[in-house]
N, C-alpha and C. Protein backbone atom coordinates (compact mmCIF):
# COMPACT_ATOMS: atom_id res chain seq x y z
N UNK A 1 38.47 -42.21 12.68
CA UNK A 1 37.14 -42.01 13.23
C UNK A 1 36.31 -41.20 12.26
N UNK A 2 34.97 -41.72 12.10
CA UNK A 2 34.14 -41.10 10.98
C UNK A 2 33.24 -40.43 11.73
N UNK A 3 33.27 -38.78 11.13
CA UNK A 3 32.36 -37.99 11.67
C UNK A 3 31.01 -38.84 11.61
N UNK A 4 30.01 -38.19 12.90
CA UNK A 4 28.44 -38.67 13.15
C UNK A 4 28.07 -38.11 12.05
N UNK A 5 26.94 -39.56 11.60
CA UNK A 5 26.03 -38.78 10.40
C UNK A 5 25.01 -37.69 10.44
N UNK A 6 24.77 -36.43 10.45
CA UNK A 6 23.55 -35.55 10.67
C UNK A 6 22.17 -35.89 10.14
N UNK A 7 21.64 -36.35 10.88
CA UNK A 7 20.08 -36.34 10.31
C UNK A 7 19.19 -35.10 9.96
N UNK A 8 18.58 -35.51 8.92
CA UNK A 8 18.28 -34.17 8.10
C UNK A 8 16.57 -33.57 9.19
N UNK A 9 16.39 -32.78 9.16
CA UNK A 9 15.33 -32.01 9.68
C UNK A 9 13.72 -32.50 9.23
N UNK A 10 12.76 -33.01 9.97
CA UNK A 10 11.36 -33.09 9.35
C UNK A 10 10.58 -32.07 9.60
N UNK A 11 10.65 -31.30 8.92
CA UNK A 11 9.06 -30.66 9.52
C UNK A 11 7.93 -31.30 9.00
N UNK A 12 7.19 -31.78 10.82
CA UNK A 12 5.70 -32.12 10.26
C UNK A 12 4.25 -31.04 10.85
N UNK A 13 4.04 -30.79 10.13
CA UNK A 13 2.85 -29.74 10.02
C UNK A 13 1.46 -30.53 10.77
N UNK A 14 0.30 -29.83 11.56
CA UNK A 14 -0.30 -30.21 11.56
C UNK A 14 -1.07 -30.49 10.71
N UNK A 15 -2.38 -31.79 10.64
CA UNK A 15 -3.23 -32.26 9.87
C UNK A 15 -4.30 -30.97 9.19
N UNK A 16 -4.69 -30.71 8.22
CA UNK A 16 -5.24 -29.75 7.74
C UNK A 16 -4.71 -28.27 7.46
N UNK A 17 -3.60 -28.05 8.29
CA UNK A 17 -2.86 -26.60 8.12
C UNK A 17 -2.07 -26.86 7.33
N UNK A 18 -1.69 -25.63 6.62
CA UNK A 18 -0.30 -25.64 5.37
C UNK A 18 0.22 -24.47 6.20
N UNK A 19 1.36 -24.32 5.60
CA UNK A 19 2.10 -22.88 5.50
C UNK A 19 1.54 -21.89 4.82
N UNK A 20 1.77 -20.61 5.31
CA UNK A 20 1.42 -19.52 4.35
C UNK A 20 2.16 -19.46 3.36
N UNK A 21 1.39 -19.75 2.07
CA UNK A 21 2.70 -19.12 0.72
C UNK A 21 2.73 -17.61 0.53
N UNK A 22 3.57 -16.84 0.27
CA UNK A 22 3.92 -15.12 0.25
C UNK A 22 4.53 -15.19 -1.13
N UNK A 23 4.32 -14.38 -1.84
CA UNK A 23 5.45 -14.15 -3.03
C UNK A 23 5.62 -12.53 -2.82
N UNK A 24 6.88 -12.32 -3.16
CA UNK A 24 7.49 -10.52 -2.99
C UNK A 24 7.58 -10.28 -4.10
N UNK A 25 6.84 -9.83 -4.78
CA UNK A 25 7.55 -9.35 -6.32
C UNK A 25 7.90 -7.69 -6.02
N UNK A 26 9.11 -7.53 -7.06
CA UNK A 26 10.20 -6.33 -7.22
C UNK A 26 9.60 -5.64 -9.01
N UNK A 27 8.18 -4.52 -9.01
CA UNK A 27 8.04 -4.04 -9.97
C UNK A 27 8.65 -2.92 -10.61
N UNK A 28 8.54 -2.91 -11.83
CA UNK A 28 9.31 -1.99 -12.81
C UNK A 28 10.46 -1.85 -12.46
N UNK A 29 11.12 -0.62 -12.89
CA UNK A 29 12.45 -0.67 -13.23
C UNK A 29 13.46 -0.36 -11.67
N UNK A 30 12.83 -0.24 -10.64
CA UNK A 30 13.17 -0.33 -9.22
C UNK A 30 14.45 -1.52 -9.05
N UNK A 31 15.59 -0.68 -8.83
CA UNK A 31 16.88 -2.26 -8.30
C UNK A 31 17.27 -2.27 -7.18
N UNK A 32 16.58 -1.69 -6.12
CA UNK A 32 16.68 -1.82 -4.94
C UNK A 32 16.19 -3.21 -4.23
N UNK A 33 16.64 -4.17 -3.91
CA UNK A 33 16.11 -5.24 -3.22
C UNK A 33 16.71 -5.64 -2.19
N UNK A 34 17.49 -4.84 -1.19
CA UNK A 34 17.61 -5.68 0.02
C UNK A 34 16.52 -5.36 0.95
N UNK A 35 15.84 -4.51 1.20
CA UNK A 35 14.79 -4.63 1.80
C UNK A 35 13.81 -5.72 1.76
N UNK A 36 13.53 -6.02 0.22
CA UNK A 36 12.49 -7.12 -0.33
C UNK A 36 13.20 -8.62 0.12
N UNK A 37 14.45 -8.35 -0.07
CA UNK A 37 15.07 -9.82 0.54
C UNK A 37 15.16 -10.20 1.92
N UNK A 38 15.13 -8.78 3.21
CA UNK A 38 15.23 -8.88 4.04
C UNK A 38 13.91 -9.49 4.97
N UNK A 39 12.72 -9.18 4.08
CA UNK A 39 11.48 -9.15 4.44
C UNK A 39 10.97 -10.19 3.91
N UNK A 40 11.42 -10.98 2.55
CA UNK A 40 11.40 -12.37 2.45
C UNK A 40 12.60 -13.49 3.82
N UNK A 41 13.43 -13.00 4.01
CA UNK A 41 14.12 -13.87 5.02
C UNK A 41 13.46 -14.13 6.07
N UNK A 42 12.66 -12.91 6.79
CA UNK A 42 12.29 -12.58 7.89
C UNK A 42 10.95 -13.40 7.86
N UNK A 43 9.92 -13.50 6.89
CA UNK A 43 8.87 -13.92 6.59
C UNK A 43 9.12 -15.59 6.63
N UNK A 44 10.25 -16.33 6.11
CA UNK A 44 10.73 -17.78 6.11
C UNK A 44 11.05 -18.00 7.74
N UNK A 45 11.64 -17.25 8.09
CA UNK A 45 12.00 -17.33 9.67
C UNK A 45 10.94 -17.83 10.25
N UNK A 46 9.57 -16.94 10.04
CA UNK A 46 8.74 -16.93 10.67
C UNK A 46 7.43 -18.20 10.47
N UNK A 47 8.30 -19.16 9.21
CA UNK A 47 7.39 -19.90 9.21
C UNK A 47 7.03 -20.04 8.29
N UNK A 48 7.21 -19.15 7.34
CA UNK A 48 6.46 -18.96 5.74
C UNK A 48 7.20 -19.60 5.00
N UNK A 49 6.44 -20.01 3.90
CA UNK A 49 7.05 -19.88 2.47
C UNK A 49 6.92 -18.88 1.84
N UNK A 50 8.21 -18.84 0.86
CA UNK A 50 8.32 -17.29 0.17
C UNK A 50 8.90 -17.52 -0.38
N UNK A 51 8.54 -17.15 -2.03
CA UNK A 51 8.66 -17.05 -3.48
C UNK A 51 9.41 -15.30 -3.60
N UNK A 52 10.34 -15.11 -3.95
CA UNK A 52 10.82 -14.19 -4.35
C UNK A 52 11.11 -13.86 -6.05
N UNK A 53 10.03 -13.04 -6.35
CA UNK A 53 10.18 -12.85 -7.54
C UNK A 53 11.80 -12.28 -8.47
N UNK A 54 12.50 -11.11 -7.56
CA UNK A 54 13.68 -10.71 -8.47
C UNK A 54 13.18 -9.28 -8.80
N UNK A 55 14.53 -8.69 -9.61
CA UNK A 55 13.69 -7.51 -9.93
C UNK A 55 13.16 -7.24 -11.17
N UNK A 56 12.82 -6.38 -11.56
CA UNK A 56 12.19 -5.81 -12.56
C UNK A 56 11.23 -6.72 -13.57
N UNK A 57 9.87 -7.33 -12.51
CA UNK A 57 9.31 -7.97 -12.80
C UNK A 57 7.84 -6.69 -13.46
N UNK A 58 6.97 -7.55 -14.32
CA UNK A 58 6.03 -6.70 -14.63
C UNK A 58 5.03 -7.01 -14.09
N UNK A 59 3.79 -6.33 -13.84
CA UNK A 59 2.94 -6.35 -12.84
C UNK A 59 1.72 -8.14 -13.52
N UNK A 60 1.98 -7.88 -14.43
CA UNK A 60 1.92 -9.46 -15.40
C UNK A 60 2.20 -10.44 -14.88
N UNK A 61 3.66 -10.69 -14.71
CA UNK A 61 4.39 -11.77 -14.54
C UNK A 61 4.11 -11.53 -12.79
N UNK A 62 4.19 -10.75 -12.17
CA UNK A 62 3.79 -11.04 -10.61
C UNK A 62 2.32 -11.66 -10.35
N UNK A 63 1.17 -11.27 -11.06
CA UNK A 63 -0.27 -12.01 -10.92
C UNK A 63 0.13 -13.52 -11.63
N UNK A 64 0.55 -13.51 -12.60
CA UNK A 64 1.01 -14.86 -12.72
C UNK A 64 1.67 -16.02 -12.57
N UNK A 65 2.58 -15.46 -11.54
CA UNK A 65 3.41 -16.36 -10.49
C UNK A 65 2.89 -16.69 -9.45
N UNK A 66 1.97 -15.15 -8.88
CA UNK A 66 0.84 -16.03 -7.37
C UNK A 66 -0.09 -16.91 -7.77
N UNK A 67 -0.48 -16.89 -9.02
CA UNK A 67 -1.70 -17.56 -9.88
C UNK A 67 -1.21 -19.02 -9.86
N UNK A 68 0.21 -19.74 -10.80
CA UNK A 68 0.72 -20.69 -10.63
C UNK A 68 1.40 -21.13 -9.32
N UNK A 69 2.02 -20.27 -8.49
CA UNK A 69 2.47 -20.97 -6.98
C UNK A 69 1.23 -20.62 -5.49
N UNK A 70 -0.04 -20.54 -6.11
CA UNK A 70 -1.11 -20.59 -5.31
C UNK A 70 -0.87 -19.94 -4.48
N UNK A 71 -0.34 -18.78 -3.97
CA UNK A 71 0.22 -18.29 -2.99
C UNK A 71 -1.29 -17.39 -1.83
N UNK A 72 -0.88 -17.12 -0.91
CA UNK A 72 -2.13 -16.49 0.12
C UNK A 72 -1.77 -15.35 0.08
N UNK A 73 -0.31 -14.87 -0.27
CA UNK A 73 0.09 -13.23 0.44
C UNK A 73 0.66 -13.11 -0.89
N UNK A 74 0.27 -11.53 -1.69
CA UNK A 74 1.13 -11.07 -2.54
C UNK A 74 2.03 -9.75 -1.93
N UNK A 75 3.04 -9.75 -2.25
CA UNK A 75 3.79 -8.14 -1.67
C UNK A 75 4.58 -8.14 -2.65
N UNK A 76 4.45 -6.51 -2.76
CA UNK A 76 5.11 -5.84 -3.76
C UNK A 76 6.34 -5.14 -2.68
N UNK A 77 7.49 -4.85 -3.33
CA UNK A 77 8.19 -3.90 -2.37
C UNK A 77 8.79 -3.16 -3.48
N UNK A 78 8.28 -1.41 -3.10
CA UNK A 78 8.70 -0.52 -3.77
C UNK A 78 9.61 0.79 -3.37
N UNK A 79 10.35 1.15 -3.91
CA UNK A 79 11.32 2.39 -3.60
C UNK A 79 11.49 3.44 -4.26
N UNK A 80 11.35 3.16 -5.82
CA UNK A 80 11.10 3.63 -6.82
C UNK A 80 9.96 4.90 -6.79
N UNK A 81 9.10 4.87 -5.98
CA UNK A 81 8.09 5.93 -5.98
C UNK A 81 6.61 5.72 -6.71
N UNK A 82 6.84 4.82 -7.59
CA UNK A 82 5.87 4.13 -8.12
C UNK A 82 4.98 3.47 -7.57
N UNK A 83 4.31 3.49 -6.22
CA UNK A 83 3.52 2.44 -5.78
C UNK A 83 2.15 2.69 -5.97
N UNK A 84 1.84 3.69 -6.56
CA UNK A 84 0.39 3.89 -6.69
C UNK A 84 0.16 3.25 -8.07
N UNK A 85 0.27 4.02 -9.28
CA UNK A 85 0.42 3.35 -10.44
C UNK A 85 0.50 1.69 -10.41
N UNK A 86 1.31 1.61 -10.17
CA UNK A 86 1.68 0.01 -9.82
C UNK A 86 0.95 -0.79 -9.12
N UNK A 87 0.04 0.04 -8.01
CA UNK A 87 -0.83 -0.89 -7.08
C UNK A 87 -1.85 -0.89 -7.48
N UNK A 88 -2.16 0.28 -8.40
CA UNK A 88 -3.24 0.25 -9.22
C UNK A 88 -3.66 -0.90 -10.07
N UNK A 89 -2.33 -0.91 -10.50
CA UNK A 89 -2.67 -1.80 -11.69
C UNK A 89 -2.72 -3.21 -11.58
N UNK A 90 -2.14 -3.60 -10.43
CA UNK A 90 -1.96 -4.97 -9.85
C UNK A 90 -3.35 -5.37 -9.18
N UNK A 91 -3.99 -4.13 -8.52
CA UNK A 91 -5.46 -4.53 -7.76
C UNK A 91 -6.64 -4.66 -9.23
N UNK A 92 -6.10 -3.78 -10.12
CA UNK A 92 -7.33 -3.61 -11.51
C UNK A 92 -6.93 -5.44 -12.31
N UNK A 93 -5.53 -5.96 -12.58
CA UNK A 93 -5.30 -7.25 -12.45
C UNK A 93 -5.87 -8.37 -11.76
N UNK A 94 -6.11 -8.35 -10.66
CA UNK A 94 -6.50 -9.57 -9.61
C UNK A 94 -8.27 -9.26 -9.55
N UNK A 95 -8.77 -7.79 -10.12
CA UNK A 95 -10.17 -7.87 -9.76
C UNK A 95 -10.50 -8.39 -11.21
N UNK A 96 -9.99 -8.17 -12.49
CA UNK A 96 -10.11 -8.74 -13.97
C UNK A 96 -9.96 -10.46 -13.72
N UNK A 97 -9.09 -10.45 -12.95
CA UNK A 97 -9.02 -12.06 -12.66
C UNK A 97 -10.00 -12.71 -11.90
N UNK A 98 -10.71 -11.98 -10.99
CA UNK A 98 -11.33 -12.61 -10.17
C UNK A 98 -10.76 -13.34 -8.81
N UNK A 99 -9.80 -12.27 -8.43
CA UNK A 99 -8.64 -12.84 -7.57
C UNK A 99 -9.05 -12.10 -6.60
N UNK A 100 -9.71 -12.68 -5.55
CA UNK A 100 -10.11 -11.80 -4.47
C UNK A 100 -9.84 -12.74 -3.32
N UNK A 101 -8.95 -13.75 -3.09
CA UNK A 101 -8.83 -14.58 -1.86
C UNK A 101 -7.24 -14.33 -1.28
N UNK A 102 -6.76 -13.12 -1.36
CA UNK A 102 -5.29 -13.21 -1.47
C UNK A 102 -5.31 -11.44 -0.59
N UNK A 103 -4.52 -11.82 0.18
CA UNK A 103 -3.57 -10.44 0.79
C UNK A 103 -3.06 -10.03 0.09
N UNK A 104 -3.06 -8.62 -0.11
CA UNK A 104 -2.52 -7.74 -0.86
C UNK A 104 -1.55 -6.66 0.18
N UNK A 105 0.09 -6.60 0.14
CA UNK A 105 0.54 -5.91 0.83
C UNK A 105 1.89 -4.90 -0.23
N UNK A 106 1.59 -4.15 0.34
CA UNK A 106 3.05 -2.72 -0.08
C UNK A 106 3.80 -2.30 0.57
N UNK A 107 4.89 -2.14 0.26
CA UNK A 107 6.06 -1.79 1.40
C UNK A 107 7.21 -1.33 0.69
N UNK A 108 8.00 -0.73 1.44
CA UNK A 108 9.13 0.24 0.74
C UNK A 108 8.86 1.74 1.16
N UNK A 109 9.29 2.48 -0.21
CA UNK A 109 8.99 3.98 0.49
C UNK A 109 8.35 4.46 -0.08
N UNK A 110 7.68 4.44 1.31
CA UNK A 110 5.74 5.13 0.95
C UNK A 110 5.35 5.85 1.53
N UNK A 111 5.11 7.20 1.24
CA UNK A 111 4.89 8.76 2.32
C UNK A 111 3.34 8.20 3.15
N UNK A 112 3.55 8.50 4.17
CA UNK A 112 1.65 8.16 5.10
C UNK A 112 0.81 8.60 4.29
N UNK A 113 1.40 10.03 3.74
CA UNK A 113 -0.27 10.40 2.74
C UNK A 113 -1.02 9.73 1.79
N UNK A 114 0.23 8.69 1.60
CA UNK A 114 -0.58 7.09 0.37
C UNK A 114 -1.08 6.30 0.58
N UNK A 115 -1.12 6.69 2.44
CA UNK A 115 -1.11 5.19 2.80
C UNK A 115 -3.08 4.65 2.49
N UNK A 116 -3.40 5.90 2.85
CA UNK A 116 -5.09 5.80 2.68
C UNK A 116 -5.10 5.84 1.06
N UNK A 117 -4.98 6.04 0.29
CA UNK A 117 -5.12 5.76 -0.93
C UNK A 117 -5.19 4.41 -1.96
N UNK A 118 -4.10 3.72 -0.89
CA UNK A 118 -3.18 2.45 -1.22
C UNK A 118 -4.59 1.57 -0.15
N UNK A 119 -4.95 2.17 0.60
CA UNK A 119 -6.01 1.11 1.37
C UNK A 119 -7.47 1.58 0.45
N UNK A 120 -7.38 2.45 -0.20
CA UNK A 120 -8.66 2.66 -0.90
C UNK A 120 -8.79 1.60 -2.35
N UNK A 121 -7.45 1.49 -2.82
CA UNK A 121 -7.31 0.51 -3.98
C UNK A 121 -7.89 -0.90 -3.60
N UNK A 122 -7.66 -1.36 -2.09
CA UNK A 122 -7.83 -2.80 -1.80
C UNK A 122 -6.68 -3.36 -1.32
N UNK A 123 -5.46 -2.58 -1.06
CA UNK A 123 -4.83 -3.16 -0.60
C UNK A 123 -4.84 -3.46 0.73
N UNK A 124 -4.57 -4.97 1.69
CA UNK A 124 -4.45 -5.45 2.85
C UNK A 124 -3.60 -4.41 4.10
N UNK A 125 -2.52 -4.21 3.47
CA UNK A 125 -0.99 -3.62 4.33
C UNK A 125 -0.90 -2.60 3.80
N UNK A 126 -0.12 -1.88 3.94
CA UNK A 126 1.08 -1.14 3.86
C UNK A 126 2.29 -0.99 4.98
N UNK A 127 3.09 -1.07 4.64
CA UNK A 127 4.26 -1.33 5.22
C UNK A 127 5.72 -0.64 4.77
N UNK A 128 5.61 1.03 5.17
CA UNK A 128 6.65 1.52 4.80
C UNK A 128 8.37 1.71 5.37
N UNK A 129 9.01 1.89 4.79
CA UNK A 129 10.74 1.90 5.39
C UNK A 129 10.44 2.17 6.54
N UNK A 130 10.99 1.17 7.34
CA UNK A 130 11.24 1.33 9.22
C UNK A 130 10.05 0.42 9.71
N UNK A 131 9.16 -0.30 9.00
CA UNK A 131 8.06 -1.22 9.50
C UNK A 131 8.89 -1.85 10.50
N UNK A 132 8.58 -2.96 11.29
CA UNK A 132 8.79 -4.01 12.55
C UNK A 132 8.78 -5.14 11.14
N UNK A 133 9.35 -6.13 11.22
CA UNK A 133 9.59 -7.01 10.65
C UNK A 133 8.62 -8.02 10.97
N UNK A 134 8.59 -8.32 12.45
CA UNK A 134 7.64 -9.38 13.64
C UNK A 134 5.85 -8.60 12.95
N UNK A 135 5.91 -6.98 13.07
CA UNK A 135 4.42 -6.79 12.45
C UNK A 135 3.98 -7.08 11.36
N UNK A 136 4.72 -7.29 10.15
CA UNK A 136 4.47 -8.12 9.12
C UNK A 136 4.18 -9.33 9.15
N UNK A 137 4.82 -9.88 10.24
CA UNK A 137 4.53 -11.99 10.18
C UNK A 137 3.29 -11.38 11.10
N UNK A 138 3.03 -10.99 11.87
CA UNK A 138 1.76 -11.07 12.78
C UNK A 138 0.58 -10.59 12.18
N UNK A 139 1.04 -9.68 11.01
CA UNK A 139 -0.75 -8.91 10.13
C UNK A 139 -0.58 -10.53 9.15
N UNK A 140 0.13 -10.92 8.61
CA UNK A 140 -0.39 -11.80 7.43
C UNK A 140 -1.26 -13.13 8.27
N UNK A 141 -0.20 -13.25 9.41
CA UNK A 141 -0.78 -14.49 9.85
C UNK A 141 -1.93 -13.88 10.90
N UNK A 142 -2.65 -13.08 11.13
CA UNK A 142 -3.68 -12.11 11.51
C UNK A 142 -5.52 -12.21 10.52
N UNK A 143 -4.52 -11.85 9.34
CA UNK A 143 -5.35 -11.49 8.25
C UNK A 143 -5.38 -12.78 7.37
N UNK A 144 -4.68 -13.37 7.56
CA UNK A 144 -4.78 -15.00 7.01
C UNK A 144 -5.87 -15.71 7.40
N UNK A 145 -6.32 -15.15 8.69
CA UNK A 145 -7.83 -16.57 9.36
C UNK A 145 -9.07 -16.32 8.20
N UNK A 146 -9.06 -15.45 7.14
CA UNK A 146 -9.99 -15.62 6.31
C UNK A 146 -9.64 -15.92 5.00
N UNK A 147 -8.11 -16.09 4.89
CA UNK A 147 -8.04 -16.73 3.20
C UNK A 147 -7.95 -18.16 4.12
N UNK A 148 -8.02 -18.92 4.80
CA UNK A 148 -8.18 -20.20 4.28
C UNK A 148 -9.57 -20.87 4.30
């Protein structure tokens, strides 16, 4: 007796909607990534696509991966302590580019006192150690009704 054949899965999307694309990039020399992986899993769960950059990407190669995979949501996830510098330089990036149609989110460990600082740069989120996982899919897809 021959096992039943499994038919493979369709997803069909409605007419005019896509998925949200997200990319997580992991900057500088930071090797902490199960958080960033956990929050990419959680984000696919929810429906997304998600580009996971890896670690020790440069703030370069992250504008240039959302640039080529068209993405709606960029997130950085940091632990390292670096998120100002870094968000700096990623928001001074995307405004040189002319990249202003894209969520900008931070997450990792980030004292509250940054958090207004990190919203003064332009960033969308912040999202530090102990966020809700579900409040992340609900701000992008929230804050999404104006990138499309």
């Amino acid at each position: 007796m021959q096992p039943a054949k499994i038919q493979p899965l369709i997803r069909i999307e409605p007419l005019g909607e896509k998925r949200i694309r997200v990319l997580i990039g992991k900057p500088g020399l930071d090797g902490h990534d199960r958080g960033a992986k956990v929050v990419a899993h959680a984000l696919k769960d929810a429906g997304m696509e998600v580009i996971y950059t890896g670690l020790h990407k440069t703030i370069d190669e992250i504008v240039n991966t959302a640039l080529e995979e068209d993405v709606d949501v960029i997130g950085l996830s940091i632990y390292s302590g670096a998120h100002l510098p870094l968000s700096q330089k990623l928001m001074a990036q995307l405004a040189e580019k002319r990249i202003t149609d894209k969520i900008v989110l931070v997450g990792g460990n980030i004292p509250q006192k940054d958090i207004q600082t990190l919203e003064g740069l332009g960033v969308t989120g912040v999202f530090p150690v102990g966020a809700h996982l579900d409040e992340i899919a609900a701000f992008i897809r929230e804050k999404g009704k104006w990138v499309r």
